[in-house]
Every structure is written in C-alpha cells, then in structure tokens.
N, C-alpha and C. Protein backbone atom coordinates (compact mmCIF):
# COMPACT_ATOMS: atom_id res chain seq x y z
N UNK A 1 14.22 -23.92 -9.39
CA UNK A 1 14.59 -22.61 -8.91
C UNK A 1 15.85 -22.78 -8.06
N UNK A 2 16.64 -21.58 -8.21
CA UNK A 2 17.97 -21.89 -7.54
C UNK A 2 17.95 -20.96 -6.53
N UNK A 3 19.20 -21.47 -5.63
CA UNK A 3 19.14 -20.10 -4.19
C UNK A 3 20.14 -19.12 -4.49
N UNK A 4 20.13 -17.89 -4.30
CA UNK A 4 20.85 -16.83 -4.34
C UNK A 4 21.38 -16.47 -2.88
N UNK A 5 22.09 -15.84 -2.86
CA UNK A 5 22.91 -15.55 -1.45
C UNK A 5 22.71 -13.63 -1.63
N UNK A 6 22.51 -13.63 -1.22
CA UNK A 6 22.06 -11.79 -1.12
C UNK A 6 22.38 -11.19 0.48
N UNK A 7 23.20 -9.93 0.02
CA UNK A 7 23.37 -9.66 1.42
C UNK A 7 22.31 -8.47 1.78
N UNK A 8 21.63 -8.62 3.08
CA UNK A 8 20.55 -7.93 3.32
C UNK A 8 20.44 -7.41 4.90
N UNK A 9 20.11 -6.52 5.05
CA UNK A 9 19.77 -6.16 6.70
C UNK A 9 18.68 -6.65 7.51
N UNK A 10 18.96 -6.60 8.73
CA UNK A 10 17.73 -7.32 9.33
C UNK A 10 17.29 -6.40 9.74
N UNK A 11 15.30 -6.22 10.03
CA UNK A 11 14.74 -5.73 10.58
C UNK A 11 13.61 -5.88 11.65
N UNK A 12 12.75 -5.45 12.10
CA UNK A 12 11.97 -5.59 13.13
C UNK A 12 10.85 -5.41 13.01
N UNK A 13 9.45 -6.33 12.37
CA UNK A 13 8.34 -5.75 12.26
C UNK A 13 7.39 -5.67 13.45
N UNK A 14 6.25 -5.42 13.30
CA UNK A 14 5.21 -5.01 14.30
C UNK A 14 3.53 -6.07 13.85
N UNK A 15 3.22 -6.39 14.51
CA UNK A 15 2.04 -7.02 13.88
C UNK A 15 1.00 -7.58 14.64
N UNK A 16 -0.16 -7.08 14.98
CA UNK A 16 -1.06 -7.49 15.79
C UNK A 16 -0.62 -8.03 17.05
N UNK A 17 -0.07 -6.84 17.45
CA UNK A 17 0.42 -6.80 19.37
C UNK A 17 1.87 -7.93 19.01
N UNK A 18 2.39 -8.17 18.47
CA UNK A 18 3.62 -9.25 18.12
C UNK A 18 4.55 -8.17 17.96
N UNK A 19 5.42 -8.38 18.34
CA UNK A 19 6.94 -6.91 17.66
C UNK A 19 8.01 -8.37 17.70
N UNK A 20 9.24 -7.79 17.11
CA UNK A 20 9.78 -8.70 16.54
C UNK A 20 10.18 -9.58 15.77
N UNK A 21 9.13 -9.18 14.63
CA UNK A 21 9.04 -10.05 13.68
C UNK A 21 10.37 -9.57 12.55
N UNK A 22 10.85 -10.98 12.36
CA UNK A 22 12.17 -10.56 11.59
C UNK A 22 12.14 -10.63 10.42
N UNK A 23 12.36 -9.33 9.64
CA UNK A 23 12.41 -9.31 8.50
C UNK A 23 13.45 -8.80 7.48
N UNK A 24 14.05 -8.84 6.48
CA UNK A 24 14.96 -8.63 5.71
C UNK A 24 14.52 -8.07 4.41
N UNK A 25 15.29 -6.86 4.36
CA UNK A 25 15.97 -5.99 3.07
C UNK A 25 17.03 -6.01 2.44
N UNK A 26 17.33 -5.67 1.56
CA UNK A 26 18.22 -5.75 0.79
C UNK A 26 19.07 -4.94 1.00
N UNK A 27 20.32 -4.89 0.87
CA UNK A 27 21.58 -3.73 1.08
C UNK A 27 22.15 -2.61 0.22
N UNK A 28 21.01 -2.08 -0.23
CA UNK A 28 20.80 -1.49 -1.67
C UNK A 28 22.65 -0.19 -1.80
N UNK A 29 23.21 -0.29 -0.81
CA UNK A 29 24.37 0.89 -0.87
C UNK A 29 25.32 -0.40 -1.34
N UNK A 30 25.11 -1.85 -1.75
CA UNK A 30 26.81 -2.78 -1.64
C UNK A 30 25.87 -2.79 -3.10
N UNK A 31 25.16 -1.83 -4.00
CA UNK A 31 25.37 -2.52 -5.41
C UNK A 31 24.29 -3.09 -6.33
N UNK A 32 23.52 -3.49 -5.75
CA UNK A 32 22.68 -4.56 -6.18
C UNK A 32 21.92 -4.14 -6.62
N UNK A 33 21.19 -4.80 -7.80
CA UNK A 33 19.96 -4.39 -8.31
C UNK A 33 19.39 -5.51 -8.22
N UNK A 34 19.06 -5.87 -6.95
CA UNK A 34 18.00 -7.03 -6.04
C UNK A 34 16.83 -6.79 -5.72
N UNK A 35 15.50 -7.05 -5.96
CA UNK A 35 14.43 -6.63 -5.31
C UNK A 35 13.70 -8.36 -4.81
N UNK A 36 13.73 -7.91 -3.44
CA UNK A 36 12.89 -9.11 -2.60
C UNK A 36 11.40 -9.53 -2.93
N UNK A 37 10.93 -10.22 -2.76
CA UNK A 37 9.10 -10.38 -3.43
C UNK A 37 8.86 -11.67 -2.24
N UNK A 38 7.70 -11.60 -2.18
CA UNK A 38 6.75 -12.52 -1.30
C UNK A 38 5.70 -13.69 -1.39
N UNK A 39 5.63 -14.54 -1.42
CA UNK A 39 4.34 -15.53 -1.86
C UNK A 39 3.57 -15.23 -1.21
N UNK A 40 2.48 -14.36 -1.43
CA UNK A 40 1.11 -14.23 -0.52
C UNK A 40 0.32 -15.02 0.70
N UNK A 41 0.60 -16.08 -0.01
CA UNK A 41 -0.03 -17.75 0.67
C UNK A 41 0.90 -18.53 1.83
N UNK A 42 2.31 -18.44 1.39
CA UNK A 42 3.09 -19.02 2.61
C UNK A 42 4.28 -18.23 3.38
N UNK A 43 4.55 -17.07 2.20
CA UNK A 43 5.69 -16.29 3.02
C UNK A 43 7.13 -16.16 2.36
N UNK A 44 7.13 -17.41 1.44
CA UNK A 44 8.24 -18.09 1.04
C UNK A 44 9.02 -15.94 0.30
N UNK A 45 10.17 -16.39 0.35
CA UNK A 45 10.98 -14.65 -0.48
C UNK A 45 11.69 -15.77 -1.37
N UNK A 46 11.95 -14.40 -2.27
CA UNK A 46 12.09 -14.39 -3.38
C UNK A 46 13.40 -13.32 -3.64
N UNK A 47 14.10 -13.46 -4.54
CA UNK A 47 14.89 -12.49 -4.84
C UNK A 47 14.90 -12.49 -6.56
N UNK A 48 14.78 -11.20 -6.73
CA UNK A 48 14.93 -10.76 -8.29
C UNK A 48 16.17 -9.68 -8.56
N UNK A 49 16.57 -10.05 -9.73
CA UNK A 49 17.68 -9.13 -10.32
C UNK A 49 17.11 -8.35 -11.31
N UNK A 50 16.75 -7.36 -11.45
CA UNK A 50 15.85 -6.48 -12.15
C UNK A 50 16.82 -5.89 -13.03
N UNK A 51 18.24 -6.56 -12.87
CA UNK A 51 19.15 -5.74 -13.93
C UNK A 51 19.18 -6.83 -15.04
N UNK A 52 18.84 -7.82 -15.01
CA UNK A 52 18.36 -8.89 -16.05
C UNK A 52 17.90 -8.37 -17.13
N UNK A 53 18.84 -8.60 -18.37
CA UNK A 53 18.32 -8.08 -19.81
C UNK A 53 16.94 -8.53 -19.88
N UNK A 54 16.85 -9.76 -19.37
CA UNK A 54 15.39 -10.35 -19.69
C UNK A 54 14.08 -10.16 -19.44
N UNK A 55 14.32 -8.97 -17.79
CA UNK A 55 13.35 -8.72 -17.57
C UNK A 55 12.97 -6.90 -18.02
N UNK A 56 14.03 -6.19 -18.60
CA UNK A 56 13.56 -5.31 -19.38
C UNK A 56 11.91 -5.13 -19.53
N UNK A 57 11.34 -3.90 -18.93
CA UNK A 57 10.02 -3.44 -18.98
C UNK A 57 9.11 -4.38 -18.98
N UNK A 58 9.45 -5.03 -18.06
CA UNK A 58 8.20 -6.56 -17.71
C UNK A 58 7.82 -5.86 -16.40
N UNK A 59 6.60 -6.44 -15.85
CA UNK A 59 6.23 -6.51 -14.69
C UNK A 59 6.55 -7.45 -14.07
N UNK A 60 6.38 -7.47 -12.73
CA UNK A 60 6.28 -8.63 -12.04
C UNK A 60 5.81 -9.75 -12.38
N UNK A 61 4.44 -9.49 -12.75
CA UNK A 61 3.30 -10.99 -12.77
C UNK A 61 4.33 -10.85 -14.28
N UNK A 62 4.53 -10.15 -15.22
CA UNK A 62 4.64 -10.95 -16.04
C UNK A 62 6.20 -12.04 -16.66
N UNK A 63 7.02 -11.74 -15.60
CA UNK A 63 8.27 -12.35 -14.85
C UNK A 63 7.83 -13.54 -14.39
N UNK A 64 6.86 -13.32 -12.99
CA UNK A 64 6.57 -14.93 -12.38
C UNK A 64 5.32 -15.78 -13.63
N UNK A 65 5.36 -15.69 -14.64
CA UNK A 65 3.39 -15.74 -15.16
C UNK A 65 3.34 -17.62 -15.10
N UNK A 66 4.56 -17.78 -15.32
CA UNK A 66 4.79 -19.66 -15.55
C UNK A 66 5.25 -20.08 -14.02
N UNK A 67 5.53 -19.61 -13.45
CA UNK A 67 6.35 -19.82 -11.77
C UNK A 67 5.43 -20.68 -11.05
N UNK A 68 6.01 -21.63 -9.98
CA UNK A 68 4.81 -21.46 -9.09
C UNK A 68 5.90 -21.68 -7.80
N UNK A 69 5.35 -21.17 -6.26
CA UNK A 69 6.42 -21.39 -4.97
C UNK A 69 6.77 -22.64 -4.66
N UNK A 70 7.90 -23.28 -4.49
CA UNK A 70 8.63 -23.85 -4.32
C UNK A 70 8.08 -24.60 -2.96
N UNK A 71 7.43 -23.61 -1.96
CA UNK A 71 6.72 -23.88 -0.91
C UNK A 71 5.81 -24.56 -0.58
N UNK A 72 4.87 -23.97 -1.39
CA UNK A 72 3.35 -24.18 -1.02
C UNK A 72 2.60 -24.53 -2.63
N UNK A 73 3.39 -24.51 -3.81
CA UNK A 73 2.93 -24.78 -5.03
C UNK A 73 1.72 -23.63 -5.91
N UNK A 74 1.77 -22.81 -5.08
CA UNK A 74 0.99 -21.82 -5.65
C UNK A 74 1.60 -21.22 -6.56
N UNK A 75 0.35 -20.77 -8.14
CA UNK A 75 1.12 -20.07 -8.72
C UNK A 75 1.06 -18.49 -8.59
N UNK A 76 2.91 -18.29 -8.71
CA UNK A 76 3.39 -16.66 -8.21
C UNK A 76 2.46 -15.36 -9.20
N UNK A 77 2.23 -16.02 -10.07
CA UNK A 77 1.26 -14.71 -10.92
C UNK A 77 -0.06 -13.94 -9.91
N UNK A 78 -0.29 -12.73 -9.76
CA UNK A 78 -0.86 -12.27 -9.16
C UNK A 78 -1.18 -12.35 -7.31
N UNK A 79 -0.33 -13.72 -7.37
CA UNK A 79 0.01 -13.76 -6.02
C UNK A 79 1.74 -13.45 -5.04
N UNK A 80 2.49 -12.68 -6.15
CA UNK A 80 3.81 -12.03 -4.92
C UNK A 80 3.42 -10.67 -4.79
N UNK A 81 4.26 -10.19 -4.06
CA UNK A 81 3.92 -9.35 -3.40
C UNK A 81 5.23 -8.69 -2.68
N UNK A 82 6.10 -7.03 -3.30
CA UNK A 82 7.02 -7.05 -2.62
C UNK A 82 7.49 -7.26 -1.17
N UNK A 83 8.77 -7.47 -0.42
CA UNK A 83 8.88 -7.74 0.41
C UNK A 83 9.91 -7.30 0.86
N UNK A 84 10.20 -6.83 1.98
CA UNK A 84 9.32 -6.65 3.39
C UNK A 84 8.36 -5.53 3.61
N UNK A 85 8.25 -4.57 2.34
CA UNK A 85 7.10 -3.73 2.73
C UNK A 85 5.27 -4.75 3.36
N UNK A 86 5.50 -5.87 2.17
CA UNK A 86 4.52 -6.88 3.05
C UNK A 86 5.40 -8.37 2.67
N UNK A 87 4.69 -8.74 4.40
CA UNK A 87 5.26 -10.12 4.80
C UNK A 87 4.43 -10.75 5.09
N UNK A 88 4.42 -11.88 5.13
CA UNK A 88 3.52 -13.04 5.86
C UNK A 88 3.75 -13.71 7.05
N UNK A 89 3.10 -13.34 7.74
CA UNK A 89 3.53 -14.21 9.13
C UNK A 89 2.28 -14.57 10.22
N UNK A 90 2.42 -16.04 9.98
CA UNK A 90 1.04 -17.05 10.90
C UNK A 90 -0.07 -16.65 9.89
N UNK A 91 -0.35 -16.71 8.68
CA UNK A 91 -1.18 -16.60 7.75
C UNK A 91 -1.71 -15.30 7.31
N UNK A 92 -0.94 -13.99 8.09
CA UNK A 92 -1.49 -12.70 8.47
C UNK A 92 -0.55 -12.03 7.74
N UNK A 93 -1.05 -11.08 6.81
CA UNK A 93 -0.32 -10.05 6.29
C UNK A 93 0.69 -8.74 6.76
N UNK A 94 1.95 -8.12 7.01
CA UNK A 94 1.89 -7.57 7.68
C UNK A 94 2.79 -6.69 6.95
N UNK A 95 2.91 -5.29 7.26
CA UNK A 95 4.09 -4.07 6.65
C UNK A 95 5.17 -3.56 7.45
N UNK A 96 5.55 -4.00 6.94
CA UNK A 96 7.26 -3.12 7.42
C UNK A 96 7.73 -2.02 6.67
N UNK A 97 8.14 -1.10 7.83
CA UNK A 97 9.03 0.86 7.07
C UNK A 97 10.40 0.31 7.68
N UNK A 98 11.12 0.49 7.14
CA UNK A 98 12.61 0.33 7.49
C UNK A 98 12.62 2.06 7.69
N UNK A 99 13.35 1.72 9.60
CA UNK A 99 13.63 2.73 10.26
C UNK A 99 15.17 2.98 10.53
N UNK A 100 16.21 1.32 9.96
CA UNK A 100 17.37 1.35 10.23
C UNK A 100 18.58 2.08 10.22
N UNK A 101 19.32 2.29 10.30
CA UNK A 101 20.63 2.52 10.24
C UNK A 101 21.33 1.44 8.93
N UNK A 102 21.43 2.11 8.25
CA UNK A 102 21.73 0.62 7.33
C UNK A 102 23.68 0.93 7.34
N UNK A 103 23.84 0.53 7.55
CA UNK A 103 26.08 0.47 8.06
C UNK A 103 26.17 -1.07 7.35
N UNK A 104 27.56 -0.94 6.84
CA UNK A 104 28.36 -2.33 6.49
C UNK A 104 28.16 -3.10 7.20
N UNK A 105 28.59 -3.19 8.96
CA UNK A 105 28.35 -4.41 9.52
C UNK A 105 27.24 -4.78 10.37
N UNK A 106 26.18 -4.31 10.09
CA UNK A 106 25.16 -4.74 10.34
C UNK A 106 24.27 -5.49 9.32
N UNK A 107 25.06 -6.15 8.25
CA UNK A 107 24.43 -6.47 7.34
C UNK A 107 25.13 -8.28 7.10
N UNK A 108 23.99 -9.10 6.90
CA UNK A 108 24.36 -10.33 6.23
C UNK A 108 24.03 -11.28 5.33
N UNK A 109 24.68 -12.20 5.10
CA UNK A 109 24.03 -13.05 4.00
C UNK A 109 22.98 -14.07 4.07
N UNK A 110 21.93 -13.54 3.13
CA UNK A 110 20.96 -14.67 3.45
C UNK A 110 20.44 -15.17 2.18
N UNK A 111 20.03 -16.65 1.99
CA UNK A 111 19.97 -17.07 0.89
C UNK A 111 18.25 -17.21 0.87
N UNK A 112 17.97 -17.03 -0.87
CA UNK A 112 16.63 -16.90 -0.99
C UNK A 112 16.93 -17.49 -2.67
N UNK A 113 15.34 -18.18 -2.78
CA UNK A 113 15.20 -18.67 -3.91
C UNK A 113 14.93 -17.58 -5.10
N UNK A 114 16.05 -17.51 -6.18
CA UNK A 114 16.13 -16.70 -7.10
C UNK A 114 15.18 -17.26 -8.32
N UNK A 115 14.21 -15.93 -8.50
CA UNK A 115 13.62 -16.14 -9.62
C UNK A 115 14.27 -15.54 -11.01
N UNK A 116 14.57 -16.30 -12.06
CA UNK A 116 15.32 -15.61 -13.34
C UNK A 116 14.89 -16.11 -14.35
C-alpha cells in the first residue's frame, strides 16, 4: 500500500469527557474525489479515490475484500469504517460533525495510506 498526500482540515472531536481529539477531513472545495475510511481495530485512515474507474458501483467492503491494515493486520472487509464521522481513539469509538469554517488556509497536507 502506498501513501497519498491529501489535503485535509483539521478538526476537534469530543469523546468521553476528552475534547480535542484531532481529527481530519478532507477539503472537498480544492477538487477531490477523496473519501477517508477507518480500521475499526487500530485507527489506522485510509484514503480512497472514488473517481477510480475501478471502483465504479463497488462498495466499500467490496474495494477492501483482499486488503488487510498495514497496522494491525486486520482484514479491512467489514471492518472500515468512514472517517472522521467515526474514529478510533484509545480503543474507543468516537463521532465527529464538522462544525468548521472550511477556508484555503486553514487547510493541510497530510499523508495517509491509499487504498487503490
């Protein structure tokens, strides 16, 4: 699996009395047809290009069905999970609403292992 560089906003989740938890979206106004995803088990993100001829009217699981995380070795079928609506953090599931301001320069590059 290779890393992608995706530019994305940062955000701020909430999670069992914890605030702060940092999480990242995608910059959906610079273009991209990027969608972030989650390993259930360790957290690890993911980035997908959903403009991929290849993945034409596939699902998810059936995109990751041979995959497994890079992380933790689990396989991604039935276990990603988009992201940052859910994240993983300290073994605990958690949701994020992006409340941001999303502007040009509040936005940066962060690299994530591309699934294709």
């Amino acid at each position: 699996m290779k890393i992608k560089k995706t530019r994305c906003w940062k955000g701020y989740a909430y999670l069992n009395g914890i605030n702060n938890i940092e999480v990242y979206y995608i910059a959906v106004s610079f273009g991209y047809g990027h969608t972030l995803y989650t390993c259930k088990k360790c957290g690890e993100v993911f980035v997908i290009d959903f403009e991929n001829p290849r993945f034409h009217n596939l699902s998810i699981n059936e995109i990751v069905k041979d995959i497994k995380c890079p992380n933790c070795n689990l396989e991604l079928i039935n276990n990603i999970l988009k992201y940052p609506e859910t994240f993983v953090y300290k073994n605990e599931l958690g949701h994020f609403v992006s409340s941001v301001s999303q502007t040009h320069g509040n936005s940066e590059i962060i690299e994530f292992y591309e699934i294709e």
